[in-house]
Protein backbone atom coordinates (compact mmCIF):
# COMPACT_ATOMS: atom_id res chain seq x y z
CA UNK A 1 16.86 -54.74 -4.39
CA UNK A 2 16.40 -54.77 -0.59
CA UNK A 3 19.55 -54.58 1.24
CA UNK A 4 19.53 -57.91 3.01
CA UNK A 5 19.24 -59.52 -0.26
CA UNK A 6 21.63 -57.78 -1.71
CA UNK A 7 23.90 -58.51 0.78
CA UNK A 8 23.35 -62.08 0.57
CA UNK A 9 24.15 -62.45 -3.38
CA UNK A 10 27.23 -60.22 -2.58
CA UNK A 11 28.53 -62.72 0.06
CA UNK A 12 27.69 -65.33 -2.48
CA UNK A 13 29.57 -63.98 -5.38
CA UNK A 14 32.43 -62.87 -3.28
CA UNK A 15 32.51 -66.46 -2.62
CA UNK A 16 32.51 -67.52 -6.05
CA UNK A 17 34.65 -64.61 -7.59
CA UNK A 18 37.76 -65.08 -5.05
CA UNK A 19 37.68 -61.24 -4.42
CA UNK A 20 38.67 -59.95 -7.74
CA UNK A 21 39.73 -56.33 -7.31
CA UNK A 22 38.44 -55.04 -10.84
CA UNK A 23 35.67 -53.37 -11.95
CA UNK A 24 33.23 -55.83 -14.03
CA UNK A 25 31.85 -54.18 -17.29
CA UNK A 26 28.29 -55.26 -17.85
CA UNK A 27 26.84 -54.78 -21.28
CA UNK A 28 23.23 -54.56 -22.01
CA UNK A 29 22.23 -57.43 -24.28
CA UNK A 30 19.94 -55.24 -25.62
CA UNK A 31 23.48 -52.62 -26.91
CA UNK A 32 21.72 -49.62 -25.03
CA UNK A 33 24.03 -49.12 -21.87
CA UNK A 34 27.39 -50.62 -20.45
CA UNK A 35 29.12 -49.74 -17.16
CA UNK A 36 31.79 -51.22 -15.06
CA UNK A 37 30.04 -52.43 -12.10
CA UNK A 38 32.22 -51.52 -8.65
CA UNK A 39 34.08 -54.87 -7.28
CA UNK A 40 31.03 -56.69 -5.22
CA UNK A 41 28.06 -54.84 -6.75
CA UNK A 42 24.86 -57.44 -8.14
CA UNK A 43 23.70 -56.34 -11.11
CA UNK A 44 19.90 -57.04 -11.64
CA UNK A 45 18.29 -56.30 -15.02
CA UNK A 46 14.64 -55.21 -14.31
CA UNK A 47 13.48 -55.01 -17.98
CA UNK A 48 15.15 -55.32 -21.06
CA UNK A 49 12.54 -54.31 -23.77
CA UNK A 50 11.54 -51.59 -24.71
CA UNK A 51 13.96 -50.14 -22.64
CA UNK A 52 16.61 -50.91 -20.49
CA UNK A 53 16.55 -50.61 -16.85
CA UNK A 54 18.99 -52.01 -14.52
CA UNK A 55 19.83 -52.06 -10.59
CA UNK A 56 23.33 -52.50 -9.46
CA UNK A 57 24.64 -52.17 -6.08
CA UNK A 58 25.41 -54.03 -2.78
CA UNK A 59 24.32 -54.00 0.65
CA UNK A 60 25.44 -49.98 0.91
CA UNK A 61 24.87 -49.04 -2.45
CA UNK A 62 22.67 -48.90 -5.20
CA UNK A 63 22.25 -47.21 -8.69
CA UNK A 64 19.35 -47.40 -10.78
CA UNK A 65 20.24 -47.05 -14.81
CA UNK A 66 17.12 -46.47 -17.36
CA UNK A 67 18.95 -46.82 -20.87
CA UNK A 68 15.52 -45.04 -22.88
CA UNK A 69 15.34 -44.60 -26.66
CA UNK A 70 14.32 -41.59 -27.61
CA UNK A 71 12.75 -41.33 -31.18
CA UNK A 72 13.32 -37.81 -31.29
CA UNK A 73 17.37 -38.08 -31.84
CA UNK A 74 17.13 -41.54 -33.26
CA UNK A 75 18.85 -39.72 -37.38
CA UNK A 76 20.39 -36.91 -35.37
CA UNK A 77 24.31 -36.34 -35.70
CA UNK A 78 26.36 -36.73 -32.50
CA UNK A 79 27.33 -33.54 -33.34
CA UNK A 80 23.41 -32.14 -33.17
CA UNK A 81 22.74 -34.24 -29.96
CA UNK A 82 26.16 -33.12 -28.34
CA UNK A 83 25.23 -29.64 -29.58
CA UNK A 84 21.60 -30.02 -28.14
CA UNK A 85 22.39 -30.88 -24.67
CA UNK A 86 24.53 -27.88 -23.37
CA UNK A 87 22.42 -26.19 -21.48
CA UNK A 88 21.45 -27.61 -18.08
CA UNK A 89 17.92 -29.83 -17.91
CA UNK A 90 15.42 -27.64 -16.01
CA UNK A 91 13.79 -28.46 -12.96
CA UNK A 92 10.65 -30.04 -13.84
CA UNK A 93 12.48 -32.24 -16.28
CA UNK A 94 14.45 -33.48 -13.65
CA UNK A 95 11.79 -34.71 -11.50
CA UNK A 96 9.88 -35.73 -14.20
CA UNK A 97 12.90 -38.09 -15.09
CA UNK A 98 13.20 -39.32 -11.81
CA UNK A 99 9.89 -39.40 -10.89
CA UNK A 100 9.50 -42.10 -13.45
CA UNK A 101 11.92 -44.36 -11.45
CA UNK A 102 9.19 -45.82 -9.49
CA UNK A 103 11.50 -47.81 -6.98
CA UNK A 104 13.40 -44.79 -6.37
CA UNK A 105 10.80 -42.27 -6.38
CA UNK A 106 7.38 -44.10 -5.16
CA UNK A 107 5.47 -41.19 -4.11
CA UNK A 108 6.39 -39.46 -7.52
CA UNK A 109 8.12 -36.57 -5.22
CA UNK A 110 11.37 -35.84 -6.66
CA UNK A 111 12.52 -32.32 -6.35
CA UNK A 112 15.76 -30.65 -7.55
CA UNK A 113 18.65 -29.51 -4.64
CA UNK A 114 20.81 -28.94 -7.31
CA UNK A 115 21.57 -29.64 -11.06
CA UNK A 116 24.09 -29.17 -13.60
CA UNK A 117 25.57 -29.48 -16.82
CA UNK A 118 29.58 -30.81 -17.62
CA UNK A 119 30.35 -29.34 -20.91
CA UNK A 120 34.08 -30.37 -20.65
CA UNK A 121 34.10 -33.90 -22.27
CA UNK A 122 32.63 -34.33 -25.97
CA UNK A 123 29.46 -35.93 -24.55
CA UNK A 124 27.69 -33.12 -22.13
CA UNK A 125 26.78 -34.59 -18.92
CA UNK A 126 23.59 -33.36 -16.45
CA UNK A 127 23.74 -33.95 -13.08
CA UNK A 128 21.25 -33.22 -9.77
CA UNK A 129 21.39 -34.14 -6.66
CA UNK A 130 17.33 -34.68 -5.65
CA UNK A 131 15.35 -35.27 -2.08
CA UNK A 132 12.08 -36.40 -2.00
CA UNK A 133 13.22 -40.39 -1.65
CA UNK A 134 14.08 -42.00 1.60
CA UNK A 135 17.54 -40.71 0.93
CA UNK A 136 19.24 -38.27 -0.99
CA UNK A 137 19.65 -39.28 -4.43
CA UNK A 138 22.55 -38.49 -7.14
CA UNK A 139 21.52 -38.64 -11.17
CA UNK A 140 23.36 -38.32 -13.97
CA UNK A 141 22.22 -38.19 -17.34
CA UNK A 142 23.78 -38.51 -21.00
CA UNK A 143 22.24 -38.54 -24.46
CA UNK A 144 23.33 -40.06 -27.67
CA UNK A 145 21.60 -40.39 -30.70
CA UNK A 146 18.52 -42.40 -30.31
CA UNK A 147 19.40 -43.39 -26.66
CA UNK A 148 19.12 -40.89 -23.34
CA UNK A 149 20.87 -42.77 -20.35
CA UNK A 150 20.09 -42.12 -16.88
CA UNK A 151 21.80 -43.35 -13.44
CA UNK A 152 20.28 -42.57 -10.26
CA UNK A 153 22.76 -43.46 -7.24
CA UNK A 154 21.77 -43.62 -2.92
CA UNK A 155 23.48 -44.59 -0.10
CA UNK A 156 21.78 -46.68 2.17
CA UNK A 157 25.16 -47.26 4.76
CA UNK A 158 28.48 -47.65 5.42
CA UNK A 159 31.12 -45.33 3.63
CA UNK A 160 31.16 -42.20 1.66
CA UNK A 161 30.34 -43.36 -1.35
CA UNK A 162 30.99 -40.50 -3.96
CA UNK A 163 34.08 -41.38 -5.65
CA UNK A 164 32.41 -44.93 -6.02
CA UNK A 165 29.02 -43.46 -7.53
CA UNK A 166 31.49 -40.99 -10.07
CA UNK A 167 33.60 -43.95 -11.13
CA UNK A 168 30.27 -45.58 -11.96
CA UNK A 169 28.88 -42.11 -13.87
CA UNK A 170 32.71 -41.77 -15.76
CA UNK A 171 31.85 -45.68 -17.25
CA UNK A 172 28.53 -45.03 -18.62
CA UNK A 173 28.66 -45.70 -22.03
CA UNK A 174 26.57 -46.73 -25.43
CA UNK A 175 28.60 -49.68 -27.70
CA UNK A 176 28.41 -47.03 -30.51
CA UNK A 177 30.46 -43.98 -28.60
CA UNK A 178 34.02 -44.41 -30.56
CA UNK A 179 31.83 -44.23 -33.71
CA UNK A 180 29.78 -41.13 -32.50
CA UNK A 181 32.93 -39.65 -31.46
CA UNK A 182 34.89 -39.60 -34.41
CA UNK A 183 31.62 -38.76 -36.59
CA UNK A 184 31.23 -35.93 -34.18
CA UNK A 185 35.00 -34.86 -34.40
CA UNK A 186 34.79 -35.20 -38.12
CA UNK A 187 31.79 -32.68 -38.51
CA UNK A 188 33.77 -29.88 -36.28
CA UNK A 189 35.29 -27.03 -38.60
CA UNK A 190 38.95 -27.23 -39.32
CA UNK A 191 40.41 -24.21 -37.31
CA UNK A 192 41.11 -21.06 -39.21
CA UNK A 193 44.93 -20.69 -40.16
């Protein structure tokens, strides 16, 4: 989305909303990907089959979210795909990830400042920050069976934006993550008495 349009649908829905001070959850028709959407961000779907991607933002902000399934994990456990992701993506699968965001990455130039992996929630969650884009760009990344989830946030004005973009990360979710969950909890070993 360019930022005078987005802009203009934000003034429109402010409008129309009454300046609701709530997070809106949006939920992929397709049951890939739901987030709560920051008071007075558009969200745009950009294709819904065979994949999900999705641009929310407003005239400061944007995130780009690729819900992908991912044939590989499709009968895997939660506990095998939690297990599998614990270790931090490398380099080159970071840009390659990003890289195939076309609007965010046109020149196919992402590189890697710095990545990471948050082992201290059941789901493990990857994070870079990249350059190569017009702007520097903050990802996040999450995989459940059958499903990898990817949000790429940039600033384009106006405030700090961080806690906004991690409040947006924290509410990535798949419609099936209380069932993965306890499935995943139910396969951990009963500790030894």
């Amino acid at each position: 989305m360019r930022k005078s349009a987005l802009a203009a649908a934000v003034m429109c829905i402010g409008i129309m909303a009454g300046g609701s001070a709530a997070a809106e959850q949006w939920n992929d028709p397709a049951g890939r990907v739901s987030f709560d959407a920051p008071r007075g961000w558009v969200v745009e779907v950009r294709r819904a089959n065979p994949d999900t991607i999705v641009i929310a933002g407003n005239a400061d902000n944007e995130c780009f979210v690729l819900a992908v399934p991912n044939s590989g994990t499709r009968s895997a456990s939660a506990a095998r795909v939690i297990a599998g992701n614990t270790a931090p993506l490398s380099n080159s699968a970071w840009s390659a990830l990003a890289n195939a965001a076309t609007p965010v990455f046109p020149e196919g130039n992402a590189r890697v400042v710095s990545q990471s992996v948050d082992t201290s929630g059941l789901w493990p969650v990857q994070r870079a920050e990249l350059s190569g884009a017009a702007r520097p760009v903050t990802a996040l990344m999450v995989s459940r069976p059958g499903i990898e989830i990817t949000a790429l946030c940039w600033t384009y004005g106006g405030p700090d934006a961080t806690a906004t973009y991690e409040a947006f990360f924290r509410s990535l979710s798949h419609p099936n993550d209380a069932e993965w969950a306890a499935a995943a909890q139910a396969a951990q070993p009963a500790p030894a008495q």
